[in-house]
C-alpha atoms as a PDB file:
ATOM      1  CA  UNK A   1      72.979 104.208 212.099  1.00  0.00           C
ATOM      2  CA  UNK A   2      69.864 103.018 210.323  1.00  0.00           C
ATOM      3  CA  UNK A   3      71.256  99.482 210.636  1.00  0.00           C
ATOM      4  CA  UNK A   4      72.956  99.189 213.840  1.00  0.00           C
ATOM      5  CA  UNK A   5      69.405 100.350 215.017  1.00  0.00           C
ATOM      6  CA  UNK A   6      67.804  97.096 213.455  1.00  0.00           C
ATOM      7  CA  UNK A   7      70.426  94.817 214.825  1.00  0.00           C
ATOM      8  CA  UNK A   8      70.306  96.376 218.323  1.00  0.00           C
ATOM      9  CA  UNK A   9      66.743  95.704 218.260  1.00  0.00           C
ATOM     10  CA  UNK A  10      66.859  91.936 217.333  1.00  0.00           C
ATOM     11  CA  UNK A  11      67.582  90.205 220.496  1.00  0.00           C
ATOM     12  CA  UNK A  12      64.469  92.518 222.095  1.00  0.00           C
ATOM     13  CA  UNK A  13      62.424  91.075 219.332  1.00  0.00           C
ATOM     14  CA  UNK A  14      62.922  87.631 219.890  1.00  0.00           C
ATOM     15  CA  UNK A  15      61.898  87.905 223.457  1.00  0.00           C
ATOM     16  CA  UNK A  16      59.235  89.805 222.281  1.00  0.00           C
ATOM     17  CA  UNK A  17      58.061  87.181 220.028  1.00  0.00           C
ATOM     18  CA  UNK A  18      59.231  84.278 223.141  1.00  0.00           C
ATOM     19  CA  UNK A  19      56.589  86.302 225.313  1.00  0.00           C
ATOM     20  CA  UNK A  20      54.054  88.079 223.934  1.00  0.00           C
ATOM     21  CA  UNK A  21      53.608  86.867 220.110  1.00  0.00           C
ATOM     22  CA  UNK A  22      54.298  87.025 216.736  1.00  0.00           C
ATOM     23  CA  UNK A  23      51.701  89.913 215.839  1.00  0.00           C
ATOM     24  CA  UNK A  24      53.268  92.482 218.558  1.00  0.00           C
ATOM     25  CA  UNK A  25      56.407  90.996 216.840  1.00  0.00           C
ATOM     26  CA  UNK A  26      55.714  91.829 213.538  1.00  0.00           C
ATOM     27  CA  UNK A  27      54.016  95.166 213.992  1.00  0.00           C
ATOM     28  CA  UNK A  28      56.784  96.584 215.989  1.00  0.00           C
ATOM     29  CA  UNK A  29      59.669  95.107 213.317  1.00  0.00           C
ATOM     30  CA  UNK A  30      57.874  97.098 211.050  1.00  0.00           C
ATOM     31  CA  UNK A  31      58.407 100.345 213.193  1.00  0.00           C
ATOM     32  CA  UNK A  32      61.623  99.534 213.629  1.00  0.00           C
ATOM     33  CA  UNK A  33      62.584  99.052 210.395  1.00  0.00           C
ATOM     34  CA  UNK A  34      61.044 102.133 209.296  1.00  0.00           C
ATOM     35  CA  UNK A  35      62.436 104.688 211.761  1.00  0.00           C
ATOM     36  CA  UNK A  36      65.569 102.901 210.449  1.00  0.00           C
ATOM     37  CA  UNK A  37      64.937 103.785 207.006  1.00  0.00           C
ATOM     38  CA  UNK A  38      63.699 107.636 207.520  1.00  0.00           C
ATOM     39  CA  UNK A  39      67.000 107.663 209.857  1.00  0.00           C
ATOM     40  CA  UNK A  40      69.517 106.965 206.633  1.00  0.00           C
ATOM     41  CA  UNK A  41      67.434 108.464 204.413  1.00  0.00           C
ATOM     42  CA  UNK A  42      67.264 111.840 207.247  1.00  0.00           C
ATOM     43  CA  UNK A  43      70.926 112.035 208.080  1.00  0.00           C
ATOM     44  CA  UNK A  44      72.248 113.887 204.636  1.00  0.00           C
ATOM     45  CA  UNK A  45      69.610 116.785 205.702  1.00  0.00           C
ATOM     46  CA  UNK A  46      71.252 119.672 207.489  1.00  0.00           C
ATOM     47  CA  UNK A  47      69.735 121.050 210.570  1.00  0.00           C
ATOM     48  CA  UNK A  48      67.349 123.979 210.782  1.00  0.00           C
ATOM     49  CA  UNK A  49      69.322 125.697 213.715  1.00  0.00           C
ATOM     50  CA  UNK A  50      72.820 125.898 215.192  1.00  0.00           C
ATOM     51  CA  UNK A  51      70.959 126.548 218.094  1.00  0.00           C
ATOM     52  CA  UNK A  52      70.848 123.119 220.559  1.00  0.00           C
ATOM     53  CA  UNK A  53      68.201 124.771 223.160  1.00  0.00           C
ATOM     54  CA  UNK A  54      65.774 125.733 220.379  1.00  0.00           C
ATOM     55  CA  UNK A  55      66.431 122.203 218.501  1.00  0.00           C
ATOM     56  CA  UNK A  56      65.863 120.544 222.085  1.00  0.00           C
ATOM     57  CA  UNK A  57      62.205 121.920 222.071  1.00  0.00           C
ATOM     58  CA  UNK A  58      61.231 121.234 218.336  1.00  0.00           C
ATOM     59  CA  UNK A  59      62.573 117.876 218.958  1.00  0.00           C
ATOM     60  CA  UNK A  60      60.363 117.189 221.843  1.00  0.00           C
ATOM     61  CA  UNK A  61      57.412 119.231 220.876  1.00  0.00           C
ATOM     62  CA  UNK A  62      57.702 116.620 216.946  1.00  0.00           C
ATOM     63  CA  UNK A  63      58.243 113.603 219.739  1.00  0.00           C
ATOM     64  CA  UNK A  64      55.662 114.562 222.067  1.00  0.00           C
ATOM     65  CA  UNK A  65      53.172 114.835 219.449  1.00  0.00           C
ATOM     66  CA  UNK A  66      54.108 111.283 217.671  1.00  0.00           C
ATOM     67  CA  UNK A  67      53.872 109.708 221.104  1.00  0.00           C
ATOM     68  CA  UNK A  68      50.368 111.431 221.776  1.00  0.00           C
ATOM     69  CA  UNK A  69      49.506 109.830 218.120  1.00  0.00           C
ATOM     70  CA  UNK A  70      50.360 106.634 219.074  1.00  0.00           C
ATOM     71  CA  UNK A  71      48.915 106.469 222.363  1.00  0.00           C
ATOM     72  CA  UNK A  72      45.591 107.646 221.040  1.00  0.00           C
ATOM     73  CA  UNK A  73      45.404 104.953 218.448  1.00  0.00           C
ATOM     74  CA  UNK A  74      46.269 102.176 221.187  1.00  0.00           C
ATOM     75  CA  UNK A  75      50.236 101.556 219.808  1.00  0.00           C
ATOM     76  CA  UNK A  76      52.889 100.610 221.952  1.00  0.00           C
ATOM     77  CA  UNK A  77      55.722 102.514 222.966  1.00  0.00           C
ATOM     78  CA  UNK A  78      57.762 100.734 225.495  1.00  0.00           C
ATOM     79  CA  UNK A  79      57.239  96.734 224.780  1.00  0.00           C
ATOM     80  CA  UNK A  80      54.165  96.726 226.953  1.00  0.00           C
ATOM     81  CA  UNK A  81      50.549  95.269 225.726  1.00  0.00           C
ATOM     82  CA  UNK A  82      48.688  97.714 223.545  1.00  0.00           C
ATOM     83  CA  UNK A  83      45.307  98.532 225.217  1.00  0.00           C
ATOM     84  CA  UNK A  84      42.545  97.186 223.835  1.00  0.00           C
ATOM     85  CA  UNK A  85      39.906  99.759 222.155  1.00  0.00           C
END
């Protein structure tokens, strides 16, 4: 999964780096590959509930809060330009 993540990603990286540079470029490559590693490394560990309504809200209460994270530090989420501070 880890890889087929990384090479569904490519082609949006390229136009990435085609239209808004090679630092946005880099930076998000490095996210990528590193939700691609804790992916693999993740998948072996069983889950904490049978329960799919109770996983549904852990799962976005753990997303919610990484997305708050990264919007307060002025990251990018969607391919857009990360505010300036």
């Amino acid at each position: 999964m880890g890889a087929f993540f990384v090479a569904f990603n490519l082609p949006f990286l390229f136009v990435g780096y085609k239209h808004i540079g090679k630092t946005f470029v880099i930076s998000t490559f490095i996210g990528v590959v590193a939700l691609a590693l804790f992916v693999t490394l993740l998948h072996p560990v069983p889950s904490l509930t049978g329960d799919l309504l109770l996983a549904a809200v852990f799962g976005g209460v753990f997303v919610g809060t990484g997305v708050g994270i990264i919007i307060k530090n002025g990251g990018s989420l969607d391919g857009g330009m990360p505010r300036s501070s």
